[in-house]
N, C-alpha and C. Protein backbone atom coordinates (compact mmCIF):
# COMPACT_ATOMS: atom_id res chain seq x y z
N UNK A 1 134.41 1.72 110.65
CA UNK A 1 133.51 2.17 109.60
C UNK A 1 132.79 3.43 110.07
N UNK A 2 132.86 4.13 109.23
CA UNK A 2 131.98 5.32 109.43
C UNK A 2 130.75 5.06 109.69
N UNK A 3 129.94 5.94 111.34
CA UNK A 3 128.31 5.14 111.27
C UNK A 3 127.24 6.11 110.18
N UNK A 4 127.89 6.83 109.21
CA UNK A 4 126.65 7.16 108.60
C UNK A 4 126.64 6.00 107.42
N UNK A 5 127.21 5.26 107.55
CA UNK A 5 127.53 4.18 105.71
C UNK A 5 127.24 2.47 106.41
N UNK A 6 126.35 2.23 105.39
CA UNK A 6 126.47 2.30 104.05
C UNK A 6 125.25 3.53 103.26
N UNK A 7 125.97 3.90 102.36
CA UNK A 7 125.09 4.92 101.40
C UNK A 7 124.50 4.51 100.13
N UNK A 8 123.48 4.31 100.07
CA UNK A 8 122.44 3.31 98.54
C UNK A 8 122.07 4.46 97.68
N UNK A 9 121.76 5.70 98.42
CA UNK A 9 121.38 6.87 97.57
C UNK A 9 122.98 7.32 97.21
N UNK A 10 123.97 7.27 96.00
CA UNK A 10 124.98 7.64 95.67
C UNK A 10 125.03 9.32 94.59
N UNK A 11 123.39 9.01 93.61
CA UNK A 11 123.67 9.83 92.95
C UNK A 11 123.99 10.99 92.78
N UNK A 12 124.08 12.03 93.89
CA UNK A 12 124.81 12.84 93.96
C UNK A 12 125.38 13.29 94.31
N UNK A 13 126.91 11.97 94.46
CA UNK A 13 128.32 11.89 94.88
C UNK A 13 129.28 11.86 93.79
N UNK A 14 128.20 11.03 92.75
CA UNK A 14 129.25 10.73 91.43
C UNK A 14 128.60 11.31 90.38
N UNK A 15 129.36 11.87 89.13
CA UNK A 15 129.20 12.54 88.24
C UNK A 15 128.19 11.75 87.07
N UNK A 16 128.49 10.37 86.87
CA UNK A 16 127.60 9.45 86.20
C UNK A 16 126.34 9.33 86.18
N UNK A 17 125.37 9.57 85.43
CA UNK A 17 123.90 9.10 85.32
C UNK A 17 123.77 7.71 84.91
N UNK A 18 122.42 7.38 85.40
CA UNK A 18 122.02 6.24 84.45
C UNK A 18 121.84 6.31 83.19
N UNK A 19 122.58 5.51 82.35
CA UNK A 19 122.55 4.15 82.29
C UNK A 19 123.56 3.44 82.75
N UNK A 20 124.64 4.53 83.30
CA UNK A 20 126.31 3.98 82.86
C UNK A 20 126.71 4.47 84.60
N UNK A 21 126.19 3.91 85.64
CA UNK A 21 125.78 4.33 87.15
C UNK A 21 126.82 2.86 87.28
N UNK A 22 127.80 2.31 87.66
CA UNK A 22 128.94 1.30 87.83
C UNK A 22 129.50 1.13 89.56
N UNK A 23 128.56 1.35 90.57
CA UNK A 23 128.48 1.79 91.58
C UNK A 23 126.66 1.80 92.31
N UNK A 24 126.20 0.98 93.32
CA UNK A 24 125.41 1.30 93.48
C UNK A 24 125.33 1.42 95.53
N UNK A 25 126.36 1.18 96.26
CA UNK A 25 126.67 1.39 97.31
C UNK A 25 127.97 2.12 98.08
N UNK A 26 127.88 2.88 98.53
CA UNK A 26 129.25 3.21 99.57
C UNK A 26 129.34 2.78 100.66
N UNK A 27 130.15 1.41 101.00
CA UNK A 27 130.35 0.74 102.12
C UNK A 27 130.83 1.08 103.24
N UNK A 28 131.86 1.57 103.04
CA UNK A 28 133.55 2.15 103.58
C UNK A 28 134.10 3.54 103.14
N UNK A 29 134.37 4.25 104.10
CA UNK A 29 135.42 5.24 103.53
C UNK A 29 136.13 6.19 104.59
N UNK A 30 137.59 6.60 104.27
CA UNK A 30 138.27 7.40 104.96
C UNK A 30 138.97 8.18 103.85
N UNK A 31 140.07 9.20 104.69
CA UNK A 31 141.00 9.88 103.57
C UNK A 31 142.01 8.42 103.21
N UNK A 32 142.41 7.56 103.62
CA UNK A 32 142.86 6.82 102.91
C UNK A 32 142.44 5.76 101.81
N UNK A 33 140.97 5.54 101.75
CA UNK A 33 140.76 4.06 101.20
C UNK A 33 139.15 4.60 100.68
N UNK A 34 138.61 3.96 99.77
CA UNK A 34 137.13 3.81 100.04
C UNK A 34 136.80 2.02 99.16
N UNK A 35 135.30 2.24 99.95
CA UNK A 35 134.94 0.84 99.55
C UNK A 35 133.29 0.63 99.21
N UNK A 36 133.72 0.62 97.75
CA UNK A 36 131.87 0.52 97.14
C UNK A 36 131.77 -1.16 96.62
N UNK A 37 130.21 -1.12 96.47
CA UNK A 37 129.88 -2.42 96.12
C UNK A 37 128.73 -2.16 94.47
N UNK A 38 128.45 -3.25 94.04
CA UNK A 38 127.24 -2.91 92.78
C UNK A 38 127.21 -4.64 92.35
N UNK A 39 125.53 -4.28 92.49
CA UNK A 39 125.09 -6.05 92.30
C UNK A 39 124.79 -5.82 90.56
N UNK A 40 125.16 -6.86 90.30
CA UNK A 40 125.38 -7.17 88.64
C UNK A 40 123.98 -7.55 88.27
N UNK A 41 123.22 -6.77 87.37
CA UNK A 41 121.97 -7.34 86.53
C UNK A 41 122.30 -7.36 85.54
N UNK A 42 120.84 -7.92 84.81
CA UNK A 42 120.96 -8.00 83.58
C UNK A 42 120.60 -6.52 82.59
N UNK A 43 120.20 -5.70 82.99
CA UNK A 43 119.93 -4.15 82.88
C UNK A 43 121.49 -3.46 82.12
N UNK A 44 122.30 -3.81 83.53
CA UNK A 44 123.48 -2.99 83.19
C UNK A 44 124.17 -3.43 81.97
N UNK A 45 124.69 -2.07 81.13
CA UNK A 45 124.71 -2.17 79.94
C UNK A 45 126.15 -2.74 79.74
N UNK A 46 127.00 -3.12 80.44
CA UNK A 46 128.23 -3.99 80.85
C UNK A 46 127.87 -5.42 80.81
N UNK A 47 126.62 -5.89 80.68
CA UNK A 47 126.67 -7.27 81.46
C UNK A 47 125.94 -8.00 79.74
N UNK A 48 126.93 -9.10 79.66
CA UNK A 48 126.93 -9.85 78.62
C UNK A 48 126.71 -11.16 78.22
N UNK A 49 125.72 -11.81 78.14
CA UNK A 49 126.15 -13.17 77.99
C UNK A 49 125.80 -14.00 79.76
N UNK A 50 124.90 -13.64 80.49
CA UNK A 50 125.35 -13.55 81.68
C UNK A 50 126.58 -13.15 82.78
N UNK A 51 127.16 -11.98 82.32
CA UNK A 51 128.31 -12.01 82.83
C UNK A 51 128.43 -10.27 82.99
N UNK A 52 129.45 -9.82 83.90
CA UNK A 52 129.85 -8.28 83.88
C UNK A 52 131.41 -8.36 83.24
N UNK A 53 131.33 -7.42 82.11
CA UNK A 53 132.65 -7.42 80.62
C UNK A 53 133.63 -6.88 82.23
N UNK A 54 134.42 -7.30 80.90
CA UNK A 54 136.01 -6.48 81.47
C UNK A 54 135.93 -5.18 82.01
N UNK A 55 135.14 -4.18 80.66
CA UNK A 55 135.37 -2.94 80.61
C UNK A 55 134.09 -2.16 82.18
N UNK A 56 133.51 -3.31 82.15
CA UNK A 56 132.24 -2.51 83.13
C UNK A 56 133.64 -2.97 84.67
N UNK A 57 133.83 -4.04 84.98
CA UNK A 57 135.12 -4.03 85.99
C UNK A 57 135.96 -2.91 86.50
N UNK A 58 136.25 -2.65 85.15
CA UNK A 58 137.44 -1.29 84.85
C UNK A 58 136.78 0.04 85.18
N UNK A 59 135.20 0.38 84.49
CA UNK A 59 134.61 1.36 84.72
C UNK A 59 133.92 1.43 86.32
N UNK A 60 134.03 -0.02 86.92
CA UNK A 60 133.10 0.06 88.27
C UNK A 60 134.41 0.47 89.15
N UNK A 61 135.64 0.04 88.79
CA UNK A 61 136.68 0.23 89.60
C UNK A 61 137.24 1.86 89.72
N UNK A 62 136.78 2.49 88.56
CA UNK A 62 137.37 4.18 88.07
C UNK A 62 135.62 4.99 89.14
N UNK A 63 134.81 4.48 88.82
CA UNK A 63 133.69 4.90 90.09
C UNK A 63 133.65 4.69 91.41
N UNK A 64 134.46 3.66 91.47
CA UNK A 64 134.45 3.57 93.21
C UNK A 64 135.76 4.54 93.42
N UNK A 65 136.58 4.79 92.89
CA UNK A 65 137.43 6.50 92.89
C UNK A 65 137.05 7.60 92.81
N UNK A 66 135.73 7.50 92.27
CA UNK A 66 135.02 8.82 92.06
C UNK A 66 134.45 9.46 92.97
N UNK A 67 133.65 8.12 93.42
CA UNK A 67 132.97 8.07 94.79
C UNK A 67 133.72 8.51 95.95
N UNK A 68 134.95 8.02 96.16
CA UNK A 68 135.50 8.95 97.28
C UNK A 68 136.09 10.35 97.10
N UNK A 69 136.20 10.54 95.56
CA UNK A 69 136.12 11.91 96.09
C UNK A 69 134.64 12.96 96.39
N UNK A 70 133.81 12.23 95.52
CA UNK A 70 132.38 13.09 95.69
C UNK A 70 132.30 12.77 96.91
N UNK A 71 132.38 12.23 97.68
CA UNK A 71 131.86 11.97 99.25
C UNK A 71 132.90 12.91 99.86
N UNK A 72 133.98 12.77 100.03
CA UNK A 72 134.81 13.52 100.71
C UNK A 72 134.64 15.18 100.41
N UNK A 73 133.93 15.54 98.93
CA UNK A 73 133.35 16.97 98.88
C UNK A 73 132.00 16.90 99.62
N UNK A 74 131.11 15.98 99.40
CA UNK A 74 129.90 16.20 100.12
C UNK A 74 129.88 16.24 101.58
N UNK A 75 131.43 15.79 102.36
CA UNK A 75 130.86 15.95 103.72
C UNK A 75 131.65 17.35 104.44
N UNK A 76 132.20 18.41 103.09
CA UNK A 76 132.69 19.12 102.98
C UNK A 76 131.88 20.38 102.82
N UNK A 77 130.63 19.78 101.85
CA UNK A 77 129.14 20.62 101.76
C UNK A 77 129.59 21.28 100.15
N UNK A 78 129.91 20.74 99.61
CA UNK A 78 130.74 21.00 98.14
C UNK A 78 130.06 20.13 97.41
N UNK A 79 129.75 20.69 96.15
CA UNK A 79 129.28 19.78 95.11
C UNK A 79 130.69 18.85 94.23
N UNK A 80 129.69 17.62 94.07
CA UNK A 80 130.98 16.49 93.53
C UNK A 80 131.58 17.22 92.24
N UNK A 81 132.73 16.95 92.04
CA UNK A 81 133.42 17.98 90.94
C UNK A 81 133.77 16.60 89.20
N UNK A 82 133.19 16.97 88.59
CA UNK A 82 133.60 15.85 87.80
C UNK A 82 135.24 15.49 87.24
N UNK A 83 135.56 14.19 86.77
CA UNK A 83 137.13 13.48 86.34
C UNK A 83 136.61 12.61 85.55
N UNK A 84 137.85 12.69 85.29
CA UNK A 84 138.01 11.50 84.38
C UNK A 84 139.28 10.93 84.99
N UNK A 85 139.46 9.55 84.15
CA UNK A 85 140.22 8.53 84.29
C UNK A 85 141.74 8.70 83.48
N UNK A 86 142.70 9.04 84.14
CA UNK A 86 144.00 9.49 84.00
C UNK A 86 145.22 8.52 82.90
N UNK A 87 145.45 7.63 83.80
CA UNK A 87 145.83 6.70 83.20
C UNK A 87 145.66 5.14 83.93
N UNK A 88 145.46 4.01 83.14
CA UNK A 88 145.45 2.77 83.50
C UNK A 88 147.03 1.71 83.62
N UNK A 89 147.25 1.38 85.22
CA UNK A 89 148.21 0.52 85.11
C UNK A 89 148.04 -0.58 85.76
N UNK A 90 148.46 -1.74 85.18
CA UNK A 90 148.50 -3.27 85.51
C UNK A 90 147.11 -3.15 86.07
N UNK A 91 145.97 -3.48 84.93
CA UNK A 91 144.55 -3.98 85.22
C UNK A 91 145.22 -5.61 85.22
N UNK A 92 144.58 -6.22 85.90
CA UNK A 92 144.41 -8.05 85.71
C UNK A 92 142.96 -8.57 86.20
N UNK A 93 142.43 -9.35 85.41
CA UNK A 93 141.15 -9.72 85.47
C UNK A 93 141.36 -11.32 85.76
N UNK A 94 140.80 -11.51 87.20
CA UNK A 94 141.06 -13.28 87.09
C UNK A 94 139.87 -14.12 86.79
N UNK A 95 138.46 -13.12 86.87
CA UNK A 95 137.23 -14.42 86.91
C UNK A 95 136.27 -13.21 86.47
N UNK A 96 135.20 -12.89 85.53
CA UNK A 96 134.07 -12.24 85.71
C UNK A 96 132.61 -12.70 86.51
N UNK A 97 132.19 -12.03 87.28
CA UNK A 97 131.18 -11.87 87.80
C UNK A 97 129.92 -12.51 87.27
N UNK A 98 128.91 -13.08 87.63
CA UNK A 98 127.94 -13.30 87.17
C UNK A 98 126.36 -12.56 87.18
N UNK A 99 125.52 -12.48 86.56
CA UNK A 99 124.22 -12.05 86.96
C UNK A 99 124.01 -12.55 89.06
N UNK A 100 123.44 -10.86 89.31
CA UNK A 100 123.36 -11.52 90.64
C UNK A 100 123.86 -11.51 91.47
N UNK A 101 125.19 -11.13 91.59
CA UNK A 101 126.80 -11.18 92.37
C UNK A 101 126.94 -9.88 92.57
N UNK A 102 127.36 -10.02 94.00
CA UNK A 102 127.34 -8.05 94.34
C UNK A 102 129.11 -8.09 94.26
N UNK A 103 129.75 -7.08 93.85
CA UNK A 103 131.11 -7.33 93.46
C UNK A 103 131.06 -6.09 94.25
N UNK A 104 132.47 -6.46 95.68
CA UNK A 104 132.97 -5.00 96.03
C UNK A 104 134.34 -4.41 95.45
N UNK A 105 134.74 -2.97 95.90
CA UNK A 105 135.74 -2.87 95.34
C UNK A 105 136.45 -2.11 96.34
N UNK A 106 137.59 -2.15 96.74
CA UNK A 106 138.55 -1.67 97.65
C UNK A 106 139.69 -0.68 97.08
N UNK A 107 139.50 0.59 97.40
CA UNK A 107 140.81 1.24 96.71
C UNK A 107 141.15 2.44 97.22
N UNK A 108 142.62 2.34 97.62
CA UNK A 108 143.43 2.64 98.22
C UNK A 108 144.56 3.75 97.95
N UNK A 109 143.90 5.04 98.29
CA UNK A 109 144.84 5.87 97.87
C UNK A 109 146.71 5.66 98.42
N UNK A 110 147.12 6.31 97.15
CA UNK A 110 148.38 6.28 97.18
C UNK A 110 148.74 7.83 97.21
N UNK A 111 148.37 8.43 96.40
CA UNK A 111 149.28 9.74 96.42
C UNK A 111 147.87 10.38 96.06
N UNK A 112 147.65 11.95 96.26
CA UNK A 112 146.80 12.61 95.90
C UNK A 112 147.18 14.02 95.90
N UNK A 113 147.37 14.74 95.06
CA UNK A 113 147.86 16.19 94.63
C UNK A 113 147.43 17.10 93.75
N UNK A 114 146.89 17.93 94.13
CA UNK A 114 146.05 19.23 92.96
C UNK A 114 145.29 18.45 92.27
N UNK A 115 144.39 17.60 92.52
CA UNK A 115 143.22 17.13 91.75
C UNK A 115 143.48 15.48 91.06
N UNK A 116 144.82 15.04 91.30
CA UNK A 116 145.04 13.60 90.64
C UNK A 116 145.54 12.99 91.85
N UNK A 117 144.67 11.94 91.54
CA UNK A 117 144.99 11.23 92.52
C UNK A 117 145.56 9.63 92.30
N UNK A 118 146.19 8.86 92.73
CA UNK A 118 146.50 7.44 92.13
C UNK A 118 146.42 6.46 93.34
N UNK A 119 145.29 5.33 92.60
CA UNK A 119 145.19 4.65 94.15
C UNK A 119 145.72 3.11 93.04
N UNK A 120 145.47 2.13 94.43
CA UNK A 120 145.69 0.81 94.40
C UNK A 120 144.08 0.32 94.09
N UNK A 121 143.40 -0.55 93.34
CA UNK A 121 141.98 -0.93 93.72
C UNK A 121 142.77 -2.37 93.60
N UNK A 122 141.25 -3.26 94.11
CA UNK A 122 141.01 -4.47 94.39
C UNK A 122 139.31 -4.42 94.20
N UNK A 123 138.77 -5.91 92.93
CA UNK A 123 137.42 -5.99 93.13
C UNK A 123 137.39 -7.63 93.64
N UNK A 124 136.56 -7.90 94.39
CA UNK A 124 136.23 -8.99 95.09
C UNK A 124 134.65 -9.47 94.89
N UNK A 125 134.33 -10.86 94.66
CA UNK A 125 132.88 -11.61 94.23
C UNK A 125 132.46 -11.53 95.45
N UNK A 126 131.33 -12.24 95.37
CA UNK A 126 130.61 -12.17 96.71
C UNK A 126 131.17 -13.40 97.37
N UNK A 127 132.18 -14.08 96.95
CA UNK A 127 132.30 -14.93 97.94
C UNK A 127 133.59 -14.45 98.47
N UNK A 128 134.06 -12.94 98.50
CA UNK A 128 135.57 -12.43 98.51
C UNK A 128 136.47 -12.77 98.23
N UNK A 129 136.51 -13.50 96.78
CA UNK A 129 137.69 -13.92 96.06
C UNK A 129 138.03 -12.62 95.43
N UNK A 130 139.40 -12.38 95.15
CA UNK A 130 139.80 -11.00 94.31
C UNK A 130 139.72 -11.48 93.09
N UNK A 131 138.71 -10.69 92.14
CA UNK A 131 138.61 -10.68 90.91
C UNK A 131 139.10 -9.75 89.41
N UNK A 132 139.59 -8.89 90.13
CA UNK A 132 140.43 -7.96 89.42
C UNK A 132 141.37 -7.10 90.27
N UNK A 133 142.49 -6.48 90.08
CA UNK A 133 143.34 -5.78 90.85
C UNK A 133 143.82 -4.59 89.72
N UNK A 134 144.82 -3.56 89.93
CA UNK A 134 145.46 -2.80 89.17
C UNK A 134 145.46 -1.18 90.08
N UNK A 135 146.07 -0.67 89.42
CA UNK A 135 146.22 0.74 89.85
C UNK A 135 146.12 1.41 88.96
N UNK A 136 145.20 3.04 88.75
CA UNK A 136 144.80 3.77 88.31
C UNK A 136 145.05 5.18 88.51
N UNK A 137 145.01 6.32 88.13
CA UNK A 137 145.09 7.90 88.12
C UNK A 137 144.08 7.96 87.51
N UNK A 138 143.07 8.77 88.43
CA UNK A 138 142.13 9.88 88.23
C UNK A 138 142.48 11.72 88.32
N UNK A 139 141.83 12.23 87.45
CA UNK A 139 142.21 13.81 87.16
C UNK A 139 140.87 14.24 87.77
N UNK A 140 140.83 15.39 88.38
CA UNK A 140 139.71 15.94 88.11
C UNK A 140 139.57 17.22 87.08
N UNK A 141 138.90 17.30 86.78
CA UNK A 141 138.59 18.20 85.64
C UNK A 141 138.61 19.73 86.16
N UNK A 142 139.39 20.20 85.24
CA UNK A 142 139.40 22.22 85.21
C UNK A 142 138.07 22.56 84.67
N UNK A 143 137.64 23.21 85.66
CA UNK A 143 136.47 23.69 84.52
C UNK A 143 135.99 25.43 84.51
């Protein structure tokens, strides 16, 4: 593990403001992998019924991608460059999260070229059961 991490101050690694902030730690990270965490309240505008939706899963999983690249510009001395979310393949959701539950997420670059990158993620409960898996492409944006 890198000894400057974990990182709680994220916000200006990732392009997201509050309200829609799906990420509230950087645990882990190298050029291959990074690994964020985010404890589920009742605040976040994902969380339903006691529970964190599908779509906040999906969106916490496309931020912990984000996150490694804004970090990998910030220790570069570069401002984080904003993306979006490329395309979605084989999301699977086995259990949602509850109020309370810090959910990490593990994801694993695969290929990365002129600004897109496509990793493997994995999100895990706090008791490290895997709770969602899939692979994703992120773009970063021309601007």
């Amino acid at each position: 593990m890198n000894s400057q991490l974990p990182i709680h101050q994220i916000s200006e690694l990732i392009p997201q403001k509050a309200p829609f902030v799906m990420v509230d730690k950087l645990v882990d990270f190298s050029k291959e992998f990074v690994v964020a965490s985010l404890k589920i309240t009742p605040e976040n505008i994902f969380t339903k019924n006691g529970v964190f939706t599908e779509p906040g899963l999906v969106e916490h999983m496309a931020q912990t991608v984000a996150l490694h690249t804004g970090y990998d510009y910030f220790l570069k001395g570069e401002e984080a460059p904003t993306g979006y979310i490329g395309s979605i393949k084989k999301i699977a959701v086995y259990s949602l999260p509850k109020l309370n539950e810090i959910i990490t997420t593990r994801a694993e670059i695969l290929h990365e070229f002129m600004g897109v990158t496509m990793v493997r993620v994995s999100t895990f409960n706090s008791e490290n059961k895997e709770i969602a898996s899939g692979e994703m492409k992120t773009v970063i944006a021309n601007e």
